[in-house]
C-alpha atoms as a PDB file:
ATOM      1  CA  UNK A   1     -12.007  -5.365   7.042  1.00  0.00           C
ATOM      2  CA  UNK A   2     -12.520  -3.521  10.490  1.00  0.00           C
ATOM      3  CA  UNK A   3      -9.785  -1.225  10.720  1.00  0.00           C
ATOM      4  CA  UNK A   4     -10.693   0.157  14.217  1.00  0.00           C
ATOM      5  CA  UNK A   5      -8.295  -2.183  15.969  1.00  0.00           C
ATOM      6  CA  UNK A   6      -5.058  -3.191  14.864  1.00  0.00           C
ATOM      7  CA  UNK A   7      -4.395  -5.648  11.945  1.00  0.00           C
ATOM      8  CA  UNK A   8      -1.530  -7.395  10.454  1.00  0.00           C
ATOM      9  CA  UNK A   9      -0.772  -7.608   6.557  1.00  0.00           C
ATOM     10  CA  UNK A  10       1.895 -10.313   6.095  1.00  0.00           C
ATOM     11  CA  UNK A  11       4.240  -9.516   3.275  1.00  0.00           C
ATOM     12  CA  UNK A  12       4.758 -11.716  -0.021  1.00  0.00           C
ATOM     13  CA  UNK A  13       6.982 -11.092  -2.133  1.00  0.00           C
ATOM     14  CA  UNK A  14       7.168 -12.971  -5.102  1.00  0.00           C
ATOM     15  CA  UNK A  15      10.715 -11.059  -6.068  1.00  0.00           C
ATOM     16  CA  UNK A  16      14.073 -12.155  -6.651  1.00  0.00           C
ATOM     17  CA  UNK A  17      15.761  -9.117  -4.908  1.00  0.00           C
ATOM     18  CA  UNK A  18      13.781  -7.854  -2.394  1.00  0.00           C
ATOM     19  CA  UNK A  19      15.844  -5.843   0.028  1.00  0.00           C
ATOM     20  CA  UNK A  20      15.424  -8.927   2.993  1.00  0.00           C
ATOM     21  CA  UNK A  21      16.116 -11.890   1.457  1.00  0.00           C
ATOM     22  CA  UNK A  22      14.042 -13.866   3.552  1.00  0.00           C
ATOM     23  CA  UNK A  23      11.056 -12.154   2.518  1.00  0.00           C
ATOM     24  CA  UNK A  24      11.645 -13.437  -1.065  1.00  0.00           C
ATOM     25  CA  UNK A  25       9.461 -16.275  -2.437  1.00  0.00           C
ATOM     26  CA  UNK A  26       9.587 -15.891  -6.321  1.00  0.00           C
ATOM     27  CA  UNK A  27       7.875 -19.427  -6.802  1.00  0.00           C
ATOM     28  CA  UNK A  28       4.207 -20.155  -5.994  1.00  0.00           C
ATOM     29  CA  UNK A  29       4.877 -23.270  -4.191  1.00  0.00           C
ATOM     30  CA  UNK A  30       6.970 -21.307  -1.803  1.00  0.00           C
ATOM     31  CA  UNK A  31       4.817 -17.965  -1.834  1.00  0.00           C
ATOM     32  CA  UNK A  32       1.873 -20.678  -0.510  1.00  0.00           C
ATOM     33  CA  UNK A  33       3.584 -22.200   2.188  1.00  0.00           C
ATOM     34  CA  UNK A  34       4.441 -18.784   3.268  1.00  0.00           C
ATOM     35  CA  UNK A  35       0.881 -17.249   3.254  1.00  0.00           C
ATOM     36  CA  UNK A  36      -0.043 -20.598   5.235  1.00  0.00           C
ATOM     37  CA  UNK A  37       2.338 -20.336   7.500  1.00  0.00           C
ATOM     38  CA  UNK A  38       1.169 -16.380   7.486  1.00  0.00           C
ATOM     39  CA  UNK A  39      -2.144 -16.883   8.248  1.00  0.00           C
ATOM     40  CA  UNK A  40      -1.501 -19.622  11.328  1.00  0.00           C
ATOM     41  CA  UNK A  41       0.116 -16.742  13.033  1.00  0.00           C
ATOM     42  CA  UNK A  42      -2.671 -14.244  12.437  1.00  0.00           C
ATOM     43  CA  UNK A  43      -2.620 -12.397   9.205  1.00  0.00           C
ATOM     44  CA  UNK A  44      -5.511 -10.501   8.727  1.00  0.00           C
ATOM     45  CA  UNK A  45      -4.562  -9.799   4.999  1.00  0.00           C
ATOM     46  CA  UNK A  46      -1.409 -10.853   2.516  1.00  0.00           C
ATOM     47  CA  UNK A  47       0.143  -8.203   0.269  1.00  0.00           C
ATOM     48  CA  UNK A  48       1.537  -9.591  -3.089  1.00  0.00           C
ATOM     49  CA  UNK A  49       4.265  -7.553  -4.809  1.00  0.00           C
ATOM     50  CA  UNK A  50       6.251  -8.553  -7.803  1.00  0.00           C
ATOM     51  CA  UNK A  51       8.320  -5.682  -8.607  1.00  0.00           C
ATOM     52  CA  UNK A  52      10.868  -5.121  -5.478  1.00  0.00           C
ATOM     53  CA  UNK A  53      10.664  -1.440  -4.505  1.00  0.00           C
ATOM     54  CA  UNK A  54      14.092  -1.160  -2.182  1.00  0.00           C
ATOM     55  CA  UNK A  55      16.603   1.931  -2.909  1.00  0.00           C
ATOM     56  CA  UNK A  56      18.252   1.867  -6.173  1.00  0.00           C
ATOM     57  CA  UNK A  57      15.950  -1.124  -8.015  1.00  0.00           C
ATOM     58  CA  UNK A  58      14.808  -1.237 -11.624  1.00  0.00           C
ATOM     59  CA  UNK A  59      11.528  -1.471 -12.522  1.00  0.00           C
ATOM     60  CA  UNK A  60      10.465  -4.429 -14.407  1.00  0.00           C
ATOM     61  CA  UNK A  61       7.377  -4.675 -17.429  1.00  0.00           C
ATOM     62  CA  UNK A  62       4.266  -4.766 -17.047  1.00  0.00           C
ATOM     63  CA  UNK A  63       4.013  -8.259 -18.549  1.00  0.00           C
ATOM     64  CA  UNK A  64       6.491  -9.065 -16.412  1.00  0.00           C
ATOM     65  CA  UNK A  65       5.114  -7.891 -13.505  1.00  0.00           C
ATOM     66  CA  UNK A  66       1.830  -9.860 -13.985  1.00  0.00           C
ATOM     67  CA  UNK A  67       3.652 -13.395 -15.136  1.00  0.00           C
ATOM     68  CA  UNK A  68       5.057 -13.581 -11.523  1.00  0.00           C
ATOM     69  CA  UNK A  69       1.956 -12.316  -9.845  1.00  0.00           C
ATOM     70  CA  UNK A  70      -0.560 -14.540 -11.815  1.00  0.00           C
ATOM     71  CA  UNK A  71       0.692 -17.979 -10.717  1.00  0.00           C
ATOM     72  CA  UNK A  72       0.964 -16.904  -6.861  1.00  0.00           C
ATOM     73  CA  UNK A  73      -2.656 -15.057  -6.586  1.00  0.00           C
ATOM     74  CA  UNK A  74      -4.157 -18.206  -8.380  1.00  0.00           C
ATOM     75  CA  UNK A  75      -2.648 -21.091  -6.063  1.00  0.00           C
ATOM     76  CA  UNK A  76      -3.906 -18.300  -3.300  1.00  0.00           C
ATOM     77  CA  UNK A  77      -7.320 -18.138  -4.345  1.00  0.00           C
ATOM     78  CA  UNK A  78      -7.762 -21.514  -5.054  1.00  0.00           C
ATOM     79  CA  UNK A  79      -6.672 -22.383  -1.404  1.00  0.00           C
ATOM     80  CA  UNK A  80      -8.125 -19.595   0.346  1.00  0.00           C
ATOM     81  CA  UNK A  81     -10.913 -18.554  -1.446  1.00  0.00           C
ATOM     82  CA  UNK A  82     -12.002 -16.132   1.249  1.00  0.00           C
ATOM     83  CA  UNK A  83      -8.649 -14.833   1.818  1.00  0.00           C
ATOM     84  CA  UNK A  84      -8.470 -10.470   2.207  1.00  0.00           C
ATOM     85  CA  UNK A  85      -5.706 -10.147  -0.912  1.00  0.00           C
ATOM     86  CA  UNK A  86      -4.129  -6.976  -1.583  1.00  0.00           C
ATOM     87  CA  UNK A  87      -1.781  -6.099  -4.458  1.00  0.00           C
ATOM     88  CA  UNK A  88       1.751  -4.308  -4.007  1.00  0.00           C
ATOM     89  CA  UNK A  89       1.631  -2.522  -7.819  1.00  0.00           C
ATOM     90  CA  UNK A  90       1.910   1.158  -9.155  1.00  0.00           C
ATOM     91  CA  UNK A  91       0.170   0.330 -12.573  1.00  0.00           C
ATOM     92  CA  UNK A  92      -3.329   0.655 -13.372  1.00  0.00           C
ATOM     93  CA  UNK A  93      -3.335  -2.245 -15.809  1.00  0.00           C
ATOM     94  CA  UNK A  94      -2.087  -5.112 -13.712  1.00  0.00           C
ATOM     95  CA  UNK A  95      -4.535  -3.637 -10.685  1.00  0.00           C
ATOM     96  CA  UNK A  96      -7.319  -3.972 -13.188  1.00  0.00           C
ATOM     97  CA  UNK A  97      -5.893  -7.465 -14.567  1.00  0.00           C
ATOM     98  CA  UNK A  98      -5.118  -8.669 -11.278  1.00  0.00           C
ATOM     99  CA  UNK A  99      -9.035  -7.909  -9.733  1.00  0.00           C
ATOM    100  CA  UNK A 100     -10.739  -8.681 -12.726  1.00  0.00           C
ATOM    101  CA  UNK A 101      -9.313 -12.369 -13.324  1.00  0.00           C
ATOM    102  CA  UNK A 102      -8.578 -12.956  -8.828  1.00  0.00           C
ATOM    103  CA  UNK A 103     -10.896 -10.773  -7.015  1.00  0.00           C
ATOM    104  CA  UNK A 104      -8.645  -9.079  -5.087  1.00  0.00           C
ATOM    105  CA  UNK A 105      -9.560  -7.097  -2.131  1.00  0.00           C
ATOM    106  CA  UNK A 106      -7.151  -3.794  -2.099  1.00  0.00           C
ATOM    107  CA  UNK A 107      -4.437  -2.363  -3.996  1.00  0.00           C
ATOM    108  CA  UNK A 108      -1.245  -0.978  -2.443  1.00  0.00           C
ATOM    109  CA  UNK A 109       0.369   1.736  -4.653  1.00  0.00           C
ATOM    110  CA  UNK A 110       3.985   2.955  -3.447  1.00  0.00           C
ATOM    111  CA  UNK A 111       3.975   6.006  -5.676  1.00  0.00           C
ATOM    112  CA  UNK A 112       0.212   7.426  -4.472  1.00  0.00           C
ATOM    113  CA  UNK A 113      -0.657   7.420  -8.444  1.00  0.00           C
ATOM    114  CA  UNK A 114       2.349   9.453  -9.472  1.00  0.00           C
ATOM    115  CA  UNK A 115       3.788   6.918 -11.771  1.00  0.00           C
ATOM    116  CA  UNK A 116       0.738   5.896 -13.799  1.00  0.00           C
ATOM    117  CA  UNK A 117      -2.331   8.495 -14.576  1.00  0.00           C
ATOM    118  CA  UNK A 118      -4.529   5.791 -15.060  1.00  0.00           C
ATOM    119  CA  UNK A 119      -4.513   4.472 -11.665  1.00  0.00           C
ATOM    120  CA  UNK A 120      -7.158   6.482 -10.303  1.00  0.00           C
ATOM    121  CA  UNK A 121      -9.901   6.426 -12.514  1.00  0.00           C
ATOM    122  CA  UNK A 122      -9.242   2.589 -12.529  1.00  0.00           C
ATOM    123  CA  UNK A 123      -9.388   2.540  -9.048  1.00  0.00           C
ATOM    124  CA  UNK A 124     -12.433   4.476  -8.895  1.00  0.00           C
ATOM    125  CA  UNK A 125     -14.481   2.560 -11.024  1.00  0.00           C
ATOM    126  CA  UNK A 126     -13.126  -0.795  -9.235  1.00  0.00           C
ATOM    127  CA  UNK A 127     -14.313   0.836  -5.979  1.00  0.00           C
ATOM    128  CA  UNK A 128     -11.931  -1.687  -3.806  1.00  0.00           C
ATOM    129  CA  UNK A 129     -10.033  -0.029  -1.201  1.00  0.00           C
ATOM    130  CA  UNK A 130      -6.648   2.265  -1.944  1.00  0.00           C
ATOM    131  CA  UNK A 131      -3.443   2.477  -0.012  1.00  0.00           C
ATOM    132  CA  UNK A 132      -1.624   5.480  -1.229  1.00  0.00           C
ATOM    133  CA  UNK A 133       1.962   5.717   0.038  1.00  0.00           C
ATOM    134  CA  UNK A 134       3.972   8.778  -0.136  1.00  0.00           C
ATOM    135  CA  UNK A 135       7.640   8.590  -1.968  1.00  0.00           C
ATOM    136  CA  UNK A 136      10.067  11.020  -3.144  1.00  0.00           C
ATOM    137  CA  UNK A 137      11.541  10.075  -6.599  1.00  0.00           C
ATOM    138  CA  UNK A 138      11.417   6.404  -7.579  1.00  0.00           C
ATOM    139  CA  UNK A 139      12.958   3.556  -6.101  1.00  0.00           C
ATOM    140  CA  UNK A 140      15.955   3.940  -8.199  1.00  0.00           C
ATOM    141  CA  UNK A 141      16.794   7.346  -7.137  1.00  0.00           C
ATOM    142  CA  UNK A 142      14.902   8.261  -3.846  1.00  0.00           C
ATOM    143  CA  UNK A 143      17.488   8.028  -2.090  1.00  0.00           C
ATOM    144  CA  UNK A 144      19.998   9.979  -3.421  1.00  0.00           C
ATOM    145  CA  UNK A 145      19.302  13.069  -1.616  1.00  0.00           C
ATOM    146  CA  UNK A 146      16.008  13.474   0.219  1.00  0.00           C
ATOM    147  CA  UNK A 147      15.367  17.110   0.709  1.00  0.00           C
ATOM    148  CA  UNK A 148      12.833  18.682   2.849  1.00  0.00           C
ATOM    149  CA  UNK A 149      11.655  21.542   4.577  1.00  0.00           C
ATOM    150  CA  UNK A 150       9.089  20.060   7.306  1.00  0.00           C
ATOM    151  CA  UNK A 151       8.999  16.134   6.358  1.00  0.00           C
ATOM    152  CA  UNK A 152       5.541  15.759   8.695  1.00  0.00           C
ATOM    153  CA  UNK A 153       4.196  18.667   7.062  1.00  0.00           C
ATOM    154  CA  UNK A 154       4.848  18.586   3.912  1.00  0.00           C
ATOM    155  CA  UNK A 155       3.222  14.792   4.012  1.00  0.00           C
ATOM    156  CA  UNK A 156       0.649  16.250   5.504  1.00  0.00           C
ATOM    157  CA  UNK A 157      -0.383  18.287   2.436  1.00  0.00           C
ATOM    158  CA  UNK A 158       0.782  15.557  -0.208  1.00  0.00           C
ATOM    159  CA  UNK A 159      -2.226  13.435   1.152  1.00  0.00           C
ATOM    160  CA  UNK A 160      -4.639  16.094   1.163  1.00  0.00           C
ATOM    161  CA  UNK A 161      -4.797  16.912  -1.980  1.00  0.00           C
ATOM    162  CA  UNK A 162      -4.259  13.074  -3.174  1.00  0.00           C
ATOM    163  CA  UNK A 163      -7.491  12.188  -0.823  1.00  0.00           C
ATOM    164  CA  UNK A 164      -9.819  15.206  -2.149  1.00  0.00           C
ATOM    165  CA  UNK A 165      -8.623  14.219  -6.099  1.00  0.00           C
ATOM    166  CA  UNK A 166      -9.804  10.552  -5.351  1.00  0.00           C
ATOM    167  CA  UNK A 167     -13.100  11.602  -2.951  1.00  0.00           C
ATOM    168  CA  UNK A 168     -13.804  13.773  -6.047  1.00  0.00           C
ATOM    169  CA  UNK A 169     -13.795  10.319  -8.212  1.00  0.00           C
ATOM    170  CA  UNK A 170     -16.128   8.701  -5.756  1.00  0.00           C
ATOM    171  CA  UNK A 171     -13.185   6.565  -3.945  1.00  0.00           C
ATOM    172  CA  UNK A 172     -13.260   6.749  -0.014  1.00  0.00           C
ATOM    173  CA  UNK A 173     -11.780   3.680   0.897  1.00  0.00           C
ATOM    174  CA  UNK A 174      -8.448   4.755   1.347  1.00  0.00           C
ATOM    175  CA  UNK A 175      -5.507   4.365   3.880  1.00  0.00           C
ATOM    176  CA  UNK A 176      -2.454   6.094   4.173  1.00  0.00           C
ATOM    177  CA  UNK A 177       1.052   5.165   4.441  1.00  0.00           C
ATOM    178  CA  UNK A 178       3.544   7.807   4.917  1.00  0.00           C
ATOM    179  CA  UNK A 179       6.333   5.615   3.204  1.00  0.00           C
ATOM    180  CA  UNK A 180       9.143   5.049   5.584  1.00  0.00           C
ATOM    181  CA  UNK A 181      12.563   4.344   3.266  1.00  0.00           C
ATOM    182  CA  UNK A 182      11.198   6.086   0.139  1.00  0.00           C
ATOM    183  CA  UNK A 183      12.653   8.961  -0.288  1.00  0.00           C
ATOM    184  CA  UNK A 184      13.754   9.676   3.809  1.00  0.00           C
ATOM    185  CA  UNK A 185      17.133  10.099   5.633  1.00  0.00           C
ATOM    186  CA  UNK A 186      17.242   7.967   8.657  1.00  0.00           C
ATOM    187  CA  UNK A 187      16.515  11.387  10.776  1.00  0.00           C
ATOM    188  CA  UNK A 188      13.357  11.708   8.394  1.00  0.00           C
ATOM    189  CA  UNK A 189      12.228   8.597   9.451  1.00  0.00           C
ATOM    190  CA  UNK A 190      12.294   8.767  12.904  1.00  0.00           C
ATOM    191  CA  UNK A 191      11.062  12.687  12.628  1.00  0.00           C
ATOM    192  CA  UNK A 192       7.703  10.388  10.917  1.00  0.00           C
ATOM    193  CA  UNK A 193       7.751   7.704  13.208  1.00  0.00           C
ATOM    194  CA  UNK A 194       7.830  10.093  16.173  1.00  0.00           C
ATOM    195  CA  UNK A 195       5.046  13.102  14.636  1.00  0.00           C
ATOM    196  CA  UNK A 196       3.139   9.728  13.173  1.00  0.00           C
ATOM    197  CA  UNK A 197      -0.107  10.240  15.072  1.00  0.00           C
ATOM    198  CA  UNK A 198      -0.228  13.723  13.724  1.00  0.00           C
ATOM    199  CA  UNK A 199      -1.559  11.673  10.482  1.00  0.00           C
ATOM    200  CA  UNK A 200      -4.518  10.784  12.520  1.00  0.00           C
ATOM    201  CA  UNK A 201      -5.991  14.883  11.894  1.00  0.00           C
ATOM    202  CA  UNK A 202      -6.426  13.117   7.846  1.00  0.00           C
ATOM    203  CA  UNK A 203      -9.613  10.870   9.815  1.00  0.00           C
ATOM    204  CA  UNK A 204      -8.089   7.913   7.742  1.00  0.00           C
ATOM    205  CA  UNK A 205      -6.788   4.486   8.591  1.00  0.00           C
ATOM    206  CA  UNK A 206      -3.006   4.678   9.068  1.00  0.00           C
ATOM    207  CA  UNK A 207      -0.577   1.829   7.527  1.00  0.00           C
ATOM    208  CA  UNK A 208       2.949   1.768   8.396  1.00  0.00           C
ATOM    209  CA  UNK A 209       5.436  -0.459   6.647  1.00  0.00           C
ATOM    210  CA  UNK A 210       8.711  -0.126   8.496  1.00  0.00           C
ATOM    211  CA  UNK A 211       9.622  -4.211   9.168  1.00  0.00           C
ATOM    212  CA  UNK A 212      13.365  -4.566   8.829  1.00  0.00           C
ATOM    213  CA  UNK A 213      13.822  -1.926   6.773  1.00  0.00           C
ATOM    214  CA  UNK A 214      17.674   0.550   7.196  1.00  0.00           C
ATOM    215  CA  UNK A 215      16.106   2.869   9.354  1.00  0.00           C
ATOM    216  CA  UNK A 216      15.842   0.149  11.939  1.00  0.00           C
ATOM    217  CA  UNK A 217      19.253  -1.941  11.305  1.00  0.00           C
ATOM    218  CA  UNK A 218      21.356   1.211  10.480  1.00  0.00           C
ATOM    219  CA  UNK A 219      20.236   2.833  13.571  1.00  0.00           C
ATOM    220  CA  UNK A 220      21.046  -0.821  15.658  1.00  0.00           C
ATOM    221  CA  UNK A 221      24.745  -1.049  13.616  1.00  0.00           C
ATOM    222  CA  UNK A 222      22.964  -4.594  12.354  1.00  0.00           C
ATOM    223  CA  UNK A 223      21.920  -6.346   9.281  1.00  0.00           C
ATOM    224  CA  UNK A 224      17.994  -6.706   7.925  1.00  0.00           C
ATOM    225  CA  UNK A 225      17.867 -10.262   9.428  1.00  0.00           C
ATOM    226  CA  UNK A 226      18.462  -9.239  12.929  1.00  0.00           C
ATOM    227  CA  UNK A 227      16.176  -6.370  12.987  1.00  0.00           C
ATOM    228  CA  UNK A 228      13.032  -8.401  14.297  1.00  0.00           C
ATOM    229  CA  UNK A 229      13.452  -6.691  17.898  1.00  0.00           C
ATOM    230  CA  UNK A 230      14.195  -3.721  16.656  1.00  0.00           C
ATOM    231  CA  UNK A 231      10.945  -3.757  14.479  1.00  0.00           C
ATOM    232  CA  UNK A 232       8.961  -4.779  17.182  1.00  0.00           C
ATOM    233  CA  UNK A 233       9.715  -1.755  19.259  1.00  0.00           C
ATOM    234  CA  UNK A 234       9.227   0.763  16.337  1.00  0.00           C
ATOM    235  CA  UNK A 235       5.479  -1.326  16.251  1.00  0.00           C
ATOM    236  CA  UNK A 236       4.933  -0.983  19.186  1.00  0.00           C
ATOM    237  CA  UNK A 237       5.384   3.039  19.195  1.00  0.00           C
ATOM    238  CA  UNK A 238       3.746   3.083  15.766  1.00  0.00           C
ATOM    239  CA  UNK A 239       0.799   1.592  17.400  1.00  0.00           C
ATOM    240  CA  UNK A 240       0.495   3.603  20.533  1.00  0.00           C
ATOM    241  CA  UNK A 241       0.419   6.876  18.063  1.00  0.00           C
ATOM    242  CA  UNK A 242      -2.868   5.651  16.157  1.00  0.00           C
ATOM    243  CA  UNK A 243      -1.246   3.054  13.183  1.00  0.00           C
ATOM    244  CA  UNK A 244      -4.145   0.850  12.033  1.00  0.00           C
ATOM    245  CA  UNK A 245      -1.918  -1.805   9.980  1.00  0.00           C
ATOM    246  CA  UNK A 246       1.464  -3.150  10.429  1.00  0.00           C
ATOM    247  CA  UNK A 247       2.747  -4.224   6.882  1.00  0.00           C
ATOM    248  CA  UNK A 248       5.018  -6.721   8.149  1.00  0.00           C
ATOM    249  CA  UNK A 249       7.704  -9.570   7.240  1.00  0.00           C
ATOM    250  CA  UNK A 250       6.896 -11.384  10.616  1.00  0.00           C
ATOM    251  CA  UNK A 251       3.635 -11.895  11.747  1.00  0.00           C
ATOM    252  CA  UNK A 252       3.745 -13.713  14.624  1.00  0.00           C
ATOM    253  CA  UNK A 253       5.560 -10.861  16.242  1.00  0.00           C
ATOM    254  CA  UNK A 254       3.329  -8.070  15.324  1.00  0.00           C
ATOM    255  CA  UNK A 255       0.383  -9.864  16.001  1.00  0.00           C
ATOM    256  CA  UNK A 256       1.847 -10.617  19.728  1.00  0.00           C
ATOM    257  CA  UNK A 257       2.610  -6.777  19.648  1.00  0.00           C
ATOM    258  CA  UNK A 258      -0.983  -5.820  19.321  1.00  0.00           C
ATOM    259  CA  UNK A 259      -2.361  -8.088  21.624  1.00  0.00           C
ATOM    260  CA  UNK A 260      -0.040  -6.985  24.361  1.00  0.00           C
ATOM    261  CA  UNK A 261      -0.815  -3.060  23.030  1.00  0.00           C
ATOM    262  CA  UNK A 262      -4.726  -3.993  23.193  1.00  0.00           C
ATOM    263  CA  UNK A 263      -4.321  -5.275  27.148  1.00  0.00           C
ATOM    264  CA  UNK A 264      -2.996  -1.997  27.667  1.00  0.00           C
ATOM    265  CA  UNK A 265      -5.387   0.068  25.807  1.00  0.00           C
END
């Protein structure tokens, strides 16, 4: 995928508690009619998660995590053989599972490797592409109390040494997501949403994964389901500071987002 313009990765999530409910599609018939209606409004790729990752979840097992996976990725491959696929999981054994038996395209790791030592070897020797997202704590406690000295820089040096440990493993392909919600006070976030292009200096494609999330509706006094404008103005400044995918709940908006963004620049 050509990440020197904007793209749009349409989010699936095949959960039953998912922090927006209507992101949730935990059967495959649904999760299908969502990634077609997905890629009729422009989705360059479709990120499948099975384990939901908002403030204060539980983790799930491993088997678990790959019996609600399996059936969506399957009806998706078989319909869209040709489909860019990426995989919202933290453990090395269901990215290996989930790319050897469904070809997947990228893996999308919230915890950067932190949660499972196995993930980067695996992902070296699979040699598909790596988004590595910063968080503080896990989803059950990051939010608790986020502490930090200089958010931006102490990012900053989290993905340095993250991107020279996997560079030294022979993996290059690899975007970064500073991980708005996971482990941030709402000042946190907008300290990273407004210092964002100062993650440009890492010479790495940029995702950003703020669509509905409490940093938009707590700051608007609103709930998750009316935070679509909100969102779209948060893209919009995301995109004018260098983001090179917009991990998003509604794609018809962020793809009208970047094509206004592109007329302008």
């Amino acid at each position: 995928m050509d990440l020197s313009k904007p793209r749009v990765m349409g989010i699936l999530n095949v959960t039953p508690d998912s922090f927006y409910e209507g992101s949730r599609v935990p059967e495959a018939s649904l999760a299908l009619e969502r990634a077609r209606e997905m890629i009729r409004q422009g989705a360059h790729i479709l990120d499948v998660g099975a384990v939901s990752s908002r403030p204060g979840a539980t983790g799930i097992s491993e088997s678990e995590e790959l019996e609600r996976l399996s059936p969506v990725l399957e009806a998706l491959r078989n319909e869209f053989p040709d489909l860019p696929i990426s995989v919202d999981t933290w453990r090395a054994g269901v990215a290996r599972s989930v790319n050897e038996r469904f070809g997947i395209q990228m893996i999308n790791d919230i915890s950067a490797g932190s949660l499972d030592p196995e993930m980067y070897p695996t992902m070296a020797r699979m040699g598909i592409p790596y988004i590595i997202m910063h968080m503080q704590g896990t989803p059950e406690n990051m939010q608790e109390k986020p502490e930090y000295e200089n958010v931006v820089d102490e990012l900053l040096q989290f993905f340095a040494e993250k991107v020279y440990k996997l560079r030294l493993l022979g993996l290059n392909d690899i975007v970064i997501d500073p991980g708005f919600g996971f482990g941030k006070t709402l000042e946190q976030n907008y300290e990273l949403l407004g210092q964002f292009d100062a993650f440009r200096m890492l010479e790495l494609p940029l995702m950003a994964g703020i669509s509905r999330k409490s940093m938009i509706y707590k700051l608007l006094d609103s709930e998750p389901d009316a935070a679509l404008i909100g969102t779209t103005a948060a893209h919009m400044a995301l995109l004018l500071k260098g983001a090179n995918l917009l991990r998003v709940h509604d794609v018809q908006a962020a793809v009208e987002t970047i094509k206004i963004f592109q007329q302008i620049y």
